[in-house]
Protein backbone atom coordinates (compact mmCIF):
# COMPACT_ATOMS: atom_id res chain seq x y z
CA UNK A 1 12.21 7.31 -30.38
CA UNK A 2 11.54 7.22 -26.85
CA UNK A 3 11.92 10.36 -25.20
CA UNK A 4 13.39 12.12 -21.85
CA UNK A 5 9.33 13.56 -21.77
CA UNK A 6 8.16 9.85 -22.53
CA UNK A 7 10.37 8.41 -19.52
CA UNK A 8 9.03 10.58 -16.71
CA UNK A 9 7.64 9.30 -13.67
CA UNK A 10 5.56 10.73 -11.50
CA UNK A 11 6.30 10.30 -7.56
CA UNK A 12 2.86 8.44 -6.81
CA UNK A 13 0.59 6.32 -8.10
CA UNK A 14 0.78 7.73 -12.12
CA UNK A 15 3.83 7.63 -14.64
CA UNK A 16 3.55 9.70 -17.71
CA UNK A 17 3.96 8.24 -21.56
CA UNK A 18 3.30 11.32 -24.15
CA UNK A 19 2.12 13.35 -21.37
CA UNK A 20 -0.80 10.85 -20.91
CA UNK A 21 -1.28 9.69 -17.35
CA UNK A 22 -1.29 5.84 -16.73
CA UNK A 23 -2.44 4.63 -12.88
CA UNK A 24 -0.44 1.99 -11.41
CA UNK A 25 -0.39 1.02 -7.72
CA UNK A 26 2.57 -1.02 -5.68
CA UNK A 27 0.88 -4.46 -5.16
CA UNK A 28 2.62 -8.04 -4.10
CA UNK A 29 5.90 -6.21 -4.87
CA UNK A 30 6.06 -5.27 -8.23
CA UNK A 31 4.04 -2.26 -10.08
CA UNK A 32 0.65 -3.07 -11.24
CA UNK A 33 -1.01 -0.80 -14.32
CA UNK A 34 -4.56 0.05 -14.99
CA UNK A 35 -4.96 -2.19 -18.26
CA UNK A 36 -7.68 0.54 -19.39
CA UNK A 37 -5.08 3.05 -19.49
CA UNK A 38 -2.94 1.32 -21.43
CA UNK A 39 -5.36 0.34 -23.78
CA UNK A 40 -6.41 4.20 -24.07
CA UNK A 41 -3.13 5.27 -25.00
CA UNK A 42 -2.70 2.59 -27.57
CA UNK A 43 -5.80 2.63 -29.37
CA UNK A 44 -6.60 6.61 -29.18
CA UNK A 45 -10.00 5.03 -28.40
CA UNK A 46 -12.25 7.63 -26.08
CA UNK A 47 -13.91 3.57 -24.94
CA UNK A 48 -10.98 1.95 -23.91
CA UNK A 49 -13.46 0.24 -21.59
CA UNK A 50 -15.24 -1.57 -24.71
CA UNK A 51 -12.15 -2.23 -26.06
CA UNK A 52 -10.71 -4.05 -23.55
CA UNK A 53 -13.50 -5.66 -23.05
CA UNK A 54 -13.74 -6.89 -26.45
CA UNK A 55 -10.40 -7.83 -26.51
CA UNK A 56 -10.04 -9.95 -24.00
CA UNK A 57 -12.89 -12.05 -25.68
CA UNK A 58 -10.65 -12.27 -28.32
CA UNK A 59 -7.58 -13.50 -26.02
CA UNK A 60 -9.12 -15.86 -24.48
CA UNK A 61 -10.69 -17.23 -27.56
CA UNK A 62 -8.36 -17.63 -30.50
CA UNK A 63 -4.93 -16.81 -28.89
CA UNK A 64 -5.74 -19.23 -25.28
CA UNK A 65 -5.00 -16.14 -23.06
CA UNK A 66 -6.93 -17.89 -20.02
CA UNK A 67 -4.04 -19.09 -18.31
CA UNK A 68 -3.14 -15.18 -17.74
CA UNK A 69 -6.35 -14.19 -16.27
CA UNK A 70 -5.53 -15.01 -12.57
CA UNK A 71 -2.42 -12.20 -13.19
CA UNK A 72 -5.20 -9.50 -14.17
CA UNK A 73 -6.19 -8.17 -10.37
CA UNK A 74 -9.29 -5.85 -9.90
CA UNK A 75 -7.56 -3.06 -7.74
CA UNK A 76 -8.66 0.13 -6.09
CA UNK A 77 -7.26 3.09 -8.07
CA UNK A 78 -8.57 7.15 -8.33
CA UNK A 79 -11.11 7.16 -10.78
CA UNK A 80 -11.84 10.94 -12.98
CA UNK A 81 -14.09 11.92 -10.25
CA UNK A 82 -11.37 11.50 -7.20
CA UNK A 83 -13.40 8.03 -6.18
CA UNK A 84 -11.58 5.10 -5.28
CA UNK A 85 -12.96 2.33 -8.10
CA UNK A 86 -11.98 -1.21 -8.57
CA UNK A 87 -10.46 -1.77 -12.25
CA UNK A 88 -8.40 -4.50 -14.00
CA UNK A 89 -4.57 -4.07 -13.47
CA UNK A 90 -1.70 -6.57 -14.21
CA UNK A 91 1.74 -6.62 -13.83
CA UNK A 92 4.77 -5.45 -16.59
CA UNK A 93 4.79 -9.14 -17.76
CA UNK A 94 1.12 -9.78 -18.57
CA UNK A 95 0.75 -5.58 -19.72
CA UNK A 96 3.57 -7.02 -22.37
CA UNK A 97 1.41 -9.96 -23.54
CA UNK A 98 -1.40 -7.44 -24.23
CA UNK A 99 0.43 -4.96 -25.99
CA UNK A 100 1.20 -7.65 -28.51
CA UNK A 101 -2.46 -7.87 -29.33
CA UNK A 102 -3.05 -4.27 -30.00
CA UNK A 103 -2.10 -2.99 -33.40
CA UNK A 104 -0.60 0.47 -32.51
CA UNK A 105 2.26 2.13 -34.06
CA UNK A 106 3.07 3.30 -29.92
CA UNK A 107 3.45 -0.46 -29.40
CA UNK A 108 7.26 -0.88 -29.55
CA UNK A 109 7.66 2.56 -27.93
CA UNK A 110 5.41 1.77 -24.90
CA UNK A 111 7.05 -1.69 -24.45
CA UNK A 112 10.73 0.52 -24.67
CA UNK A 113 9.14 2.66 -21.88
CA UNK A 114 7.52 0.18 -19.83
CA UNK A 115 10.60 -1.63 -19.79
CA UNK A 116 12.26 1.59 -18.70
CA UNK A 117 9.66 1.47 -15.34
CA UNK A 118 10.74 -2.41 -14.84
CA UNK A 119 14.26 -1.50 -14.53
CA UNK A 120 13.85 1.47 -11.84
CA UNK A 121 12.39 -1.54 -9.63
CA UNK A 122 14.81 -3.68 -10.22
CA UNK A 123 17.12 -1.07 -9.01
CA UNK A 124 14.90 -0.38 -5.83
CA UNK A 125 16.17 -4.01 -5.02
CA UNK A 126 19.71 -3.39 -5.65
CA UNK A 127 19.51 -0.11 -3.65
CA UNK A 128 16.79 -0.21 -0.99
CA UNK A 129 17.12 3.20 -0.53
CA UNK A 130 15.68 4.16 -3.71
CA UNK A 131 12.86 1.97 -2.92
CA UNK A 132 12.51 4.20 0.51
CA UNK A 133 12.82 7.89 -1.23
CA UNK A 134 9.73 6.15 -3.57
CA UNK A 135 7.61 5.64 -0.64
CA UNK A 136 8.56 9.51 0.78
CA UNK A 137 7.69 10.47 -2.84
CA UNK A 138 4.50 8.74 -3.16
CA UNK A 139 3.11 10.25 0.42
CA UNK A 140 4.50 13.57 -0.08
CA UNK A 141 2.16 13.41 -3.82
CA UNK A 142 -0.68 12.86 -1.93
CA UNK A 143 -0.50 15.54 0.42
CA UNK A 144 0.82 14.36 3.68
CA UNK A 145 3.03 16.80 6.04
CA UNK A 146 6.84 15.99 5.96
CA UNK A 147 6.30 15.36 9.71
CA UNK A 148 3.40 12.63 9.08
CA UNK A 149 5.72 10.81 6.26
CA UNK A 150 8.03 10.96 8.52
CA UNK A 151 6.51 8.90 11.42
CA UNK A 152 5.15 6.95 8.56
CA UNK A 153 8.43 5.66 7.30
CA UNK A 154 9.80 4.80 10.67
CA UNK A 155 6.69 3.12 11.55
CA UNK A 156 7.13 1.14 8.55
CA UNK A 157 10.78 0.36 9.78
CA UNK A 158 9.56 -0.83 13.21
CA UNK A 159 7.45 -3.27 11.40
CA UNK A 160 9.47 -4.52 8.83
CA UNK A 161 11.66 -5.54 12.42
CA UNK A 162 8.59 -7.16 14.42
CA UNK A 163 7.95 -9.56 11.25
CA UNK A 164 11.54 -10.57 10.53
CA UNK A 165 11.81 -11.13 14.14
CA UNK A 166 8.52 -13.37 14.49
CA UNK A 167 9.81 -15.04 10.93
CA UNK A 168 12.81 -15.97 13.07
CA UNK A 169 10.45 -17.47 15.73
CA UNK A 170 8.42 -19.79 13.72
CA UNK A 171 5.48 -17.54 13.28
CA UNK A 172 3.65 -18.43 10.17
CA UNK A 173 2.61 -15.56 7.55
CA UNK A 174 -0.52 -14.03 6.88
CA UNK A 175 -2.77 -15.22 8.94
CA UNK A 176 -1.05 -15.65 12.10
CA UNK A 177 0.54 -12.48 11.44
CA UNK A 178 -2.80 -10.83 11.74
CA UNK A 179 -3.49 -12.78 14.61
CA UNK A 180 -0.62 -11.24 16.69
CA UNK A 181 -1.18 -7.62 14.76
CA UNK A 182 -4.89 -7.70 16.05
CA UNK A 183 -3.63 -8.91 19.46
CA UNK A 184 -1.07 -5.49 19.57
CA UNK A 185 -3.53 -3.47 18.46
CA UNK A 186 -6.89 -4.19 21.10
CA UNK A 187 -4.03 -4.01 23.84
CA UNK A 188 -2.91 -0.48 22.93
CA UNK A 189 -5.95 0.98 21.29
CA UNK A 190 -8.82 -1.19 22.48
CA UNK A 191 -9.71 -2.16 18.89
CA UNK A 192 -9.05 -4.62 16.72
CA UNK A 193 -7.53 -3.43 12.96
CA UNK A 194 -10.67 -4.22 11.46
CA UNK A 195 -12.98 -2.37 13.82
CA UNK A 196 -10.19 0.45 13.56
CA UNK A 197 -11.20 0.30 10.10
CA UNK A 198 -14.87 0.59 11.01
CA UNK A 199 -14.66 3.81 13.14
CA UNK A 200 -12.75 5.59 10.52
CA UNK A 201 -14.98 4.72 8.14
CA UNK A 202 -12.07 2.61 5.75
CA UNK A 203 -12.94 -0.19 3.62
CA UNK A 204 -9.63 -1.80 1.63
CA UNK A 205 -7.67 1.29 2.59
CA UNK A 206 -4.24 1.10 4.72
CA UNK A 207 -5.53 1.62 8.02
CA UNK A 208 -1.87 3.10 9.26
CA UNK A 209 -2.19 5.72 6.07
CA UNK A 210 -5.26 6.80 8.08
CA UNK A 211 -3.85 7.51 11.31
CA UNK A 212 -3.29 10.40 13.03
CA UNK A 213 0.91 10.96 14.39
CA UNK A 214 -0.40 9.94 17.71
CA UNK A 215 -2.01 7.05 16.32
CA UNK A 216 1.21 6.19 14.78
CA UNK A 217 3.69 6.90 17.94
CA UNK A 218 1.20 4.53 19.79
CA UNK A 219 1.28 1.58 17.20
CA UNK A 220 5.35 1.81 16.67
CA UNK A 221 5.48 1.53 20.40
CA UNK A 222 3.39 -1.16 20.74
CA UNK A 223 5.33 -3.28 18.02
CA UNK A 224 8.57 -2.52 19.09
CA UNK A 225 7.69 -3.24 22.69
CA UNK A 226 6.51 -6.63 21.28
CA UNK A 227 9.74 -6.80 19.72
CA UNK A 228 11.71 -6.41 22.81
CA UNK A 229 9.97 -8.56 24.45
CA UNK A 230 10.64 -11.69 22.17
CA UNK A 231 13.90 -10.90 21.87
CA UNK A 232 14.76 -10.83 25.45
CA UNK A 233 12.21 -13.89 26.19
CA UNK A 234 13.57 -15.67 23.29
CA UNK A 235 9.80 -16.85 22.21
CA UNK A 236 8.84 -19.74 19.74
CA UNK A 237 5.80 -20.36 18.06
CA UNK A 238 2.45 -18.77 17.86
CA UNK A 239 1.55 -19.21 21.15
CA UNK A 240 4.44 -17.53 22.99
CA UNK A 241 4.43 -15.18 20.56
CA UNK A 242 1.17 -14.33 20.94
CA UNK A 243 1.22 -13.49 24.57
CA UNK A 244 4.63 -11.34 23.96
CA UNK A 245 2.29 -9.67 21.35
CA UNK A 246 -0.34 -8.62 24.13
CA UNK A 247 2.00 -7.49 26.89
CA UNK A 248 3.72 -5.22 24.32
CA UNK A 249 0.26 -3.50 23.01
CA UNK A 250 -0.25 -3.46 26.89
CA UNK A 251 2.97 -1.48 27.46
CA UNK A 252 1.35 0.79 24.70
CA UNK A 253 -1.53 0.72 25.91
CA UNK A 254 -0.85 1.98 29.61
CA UNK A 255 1.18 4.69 27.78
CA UNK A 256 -1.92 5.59 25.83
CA UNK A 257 -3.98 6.10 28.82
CA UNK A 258 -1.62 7.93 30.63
CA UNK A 259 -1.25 10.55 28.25
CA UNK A 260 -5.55 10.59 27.93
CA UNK A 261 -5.63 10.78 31.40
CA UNK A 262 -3.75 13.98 31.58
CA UNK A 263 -4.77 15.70 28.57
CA UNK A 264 -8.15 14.90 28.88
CA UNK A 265 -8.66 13.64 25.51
CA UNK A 266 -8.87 10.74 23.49
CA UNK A 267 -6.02 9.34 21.24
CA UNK A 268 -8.30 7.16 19.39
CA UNK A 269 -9.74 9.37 16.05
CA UNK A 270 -12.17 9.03 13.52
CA UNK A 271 -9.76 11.51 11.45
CA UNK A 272 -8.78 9.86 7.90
CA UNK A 273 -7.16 11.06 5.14
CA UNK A 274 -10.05 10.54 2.39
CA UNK A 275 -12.41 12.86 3.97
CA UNK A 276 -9.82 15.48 4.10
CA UNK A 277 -8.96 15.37 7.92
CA UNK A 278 -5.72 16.50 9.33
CA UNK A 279 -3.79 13.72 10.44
CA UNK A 280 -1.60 16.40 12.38
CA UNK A 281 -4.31 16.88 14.61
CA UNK A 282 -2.90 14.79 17.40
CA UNK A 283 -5.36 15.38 20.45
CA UNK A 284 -8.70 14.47 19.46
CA UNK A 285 -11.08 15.83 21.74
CA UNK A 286 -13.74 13.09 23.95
CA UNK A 287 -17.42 13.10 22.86
């Protein structure tokens, strides 16, 4: 029987089946668990990593698992020593196909509970809100101020507006997307994401989880600006897009250096979260 005790979720990045901790991380929209976990739990083995291992020999072999392997993703989760460490993850729908592999009498009650964890995200969809308080949740487990989370989630907001709006406008995803985002981001900062990334020392990391509140007042202006802009210009297509996307980092931008130019001190920071740096501090000072 599936417990109250077995059914409790953490607010981040673990959930909790007979008090054993399973990592999972929000990825493409759904929940994505760290197979080696899983396997852990199941097997009471202290090598889950063997096991799996062996196992998915075995899968592929004599049961024609292949197919599934593009659904098992090598994602950054926290590893025993606080590192972030690539390991195999997959989705509710593949973790069920391996379950059925593993002879465990916790089987049938970890499919019971993982179904449990399905449902709350189906629910996020129904109720959005849910999905929001999850996202407060998950921030305010890793540490960050109520103030930070709270700039986060509006930031977030702004965002979600700036890419329904360039949807709208015929902007194509992904890569064109980045294309305008990097465009926003050297107008008001001066750097590109990626070299963003590079000065605060980020690899696969969200570079906006990383920013200071200044750093994140500066960026929602510069999107929403953008924003405005195609809205009242009524742009199509990448290319008028694109420039709307520059003069709103530039209205950012100017904003930016007016405020540097009378504190006397830079907005840009080297401050991230993994080595421990406030990300309240919002004045950094100039080398």
């Amino acid at each position: 029987m599936v417990t109250n005790k077995d059914l409790q979720k953490s607010a981040g990045k673990l959930v909790v089946f007979e008090d054993k901790k399973i990592r999972r991380i929000f990825h493409d929209g759904e929940w994505y668990f760290s197979i080696i976990d899983v396997v852990g739990i199941l097997t009471d083995s202290t090598y889950a990593n063997r096991y799996w291992s062996d196992l998915k020999i075995q899968l592929a072999e004599k049961e024609g698992f292949s197919q599934l392997y593009e659904k098992i993703v090598r994602l950054k989760l926290q590893a025993p020593d606080k590192k972030m460490r690539e390991t195999d993850t997959t989705n509710t729908e593949t973790l069920f196909r391996i379950i059925q592999a593993i002879s465990s009498p916790k089987a049938e009650p970890f499919k019971r509970w993982l179904a449990q964890v399905g449902y709350e995200r189906v629910k996020e969809i129904e109720d959005p809100e849910l999905a929001t308080q999850r996202t407060r949740d998950l921030y305010k487990d890793k540490g960050y101020s109520d103030t930070w989370i709270e700039k986060r989630m509006r930031g977030i907001a702004i965002r979600e507006e700036l890419t329904d709006e360039w949807d709208k406008r015929g902007v194509k995803r992904e890569r064109e997307y980045a294309i305008l985002t990097a465009e926003i981001s050297k107008a008001t900062f001066g750097l590109t994401p990626s070299k963003y990334k590079e000065l605060k020392g980020l690899e696969q990391e969200n570079l906006r989880d990383h920013m200071t509140s200044l750093e994140l007042i500066f960026t929602m202006l510069g999107e929403a600006s953008t924003t405005e802009i195609a809205i009242r210009k009524n742009t199509q297509g990448f290319s008028q897009n694109k420039k709307a996307a520059r003069e709103g980092g530039e209205i950012a931008g100017d904003a930016r250096s007016a405020l540097e130019k009378k504190s006397g001190r830079k907005v840009v920071s080297k401050a991230n979260y993994l080595d421990g740096n406030s990300l309240e501090l919002e004045l950094i000072p100039e080398n």
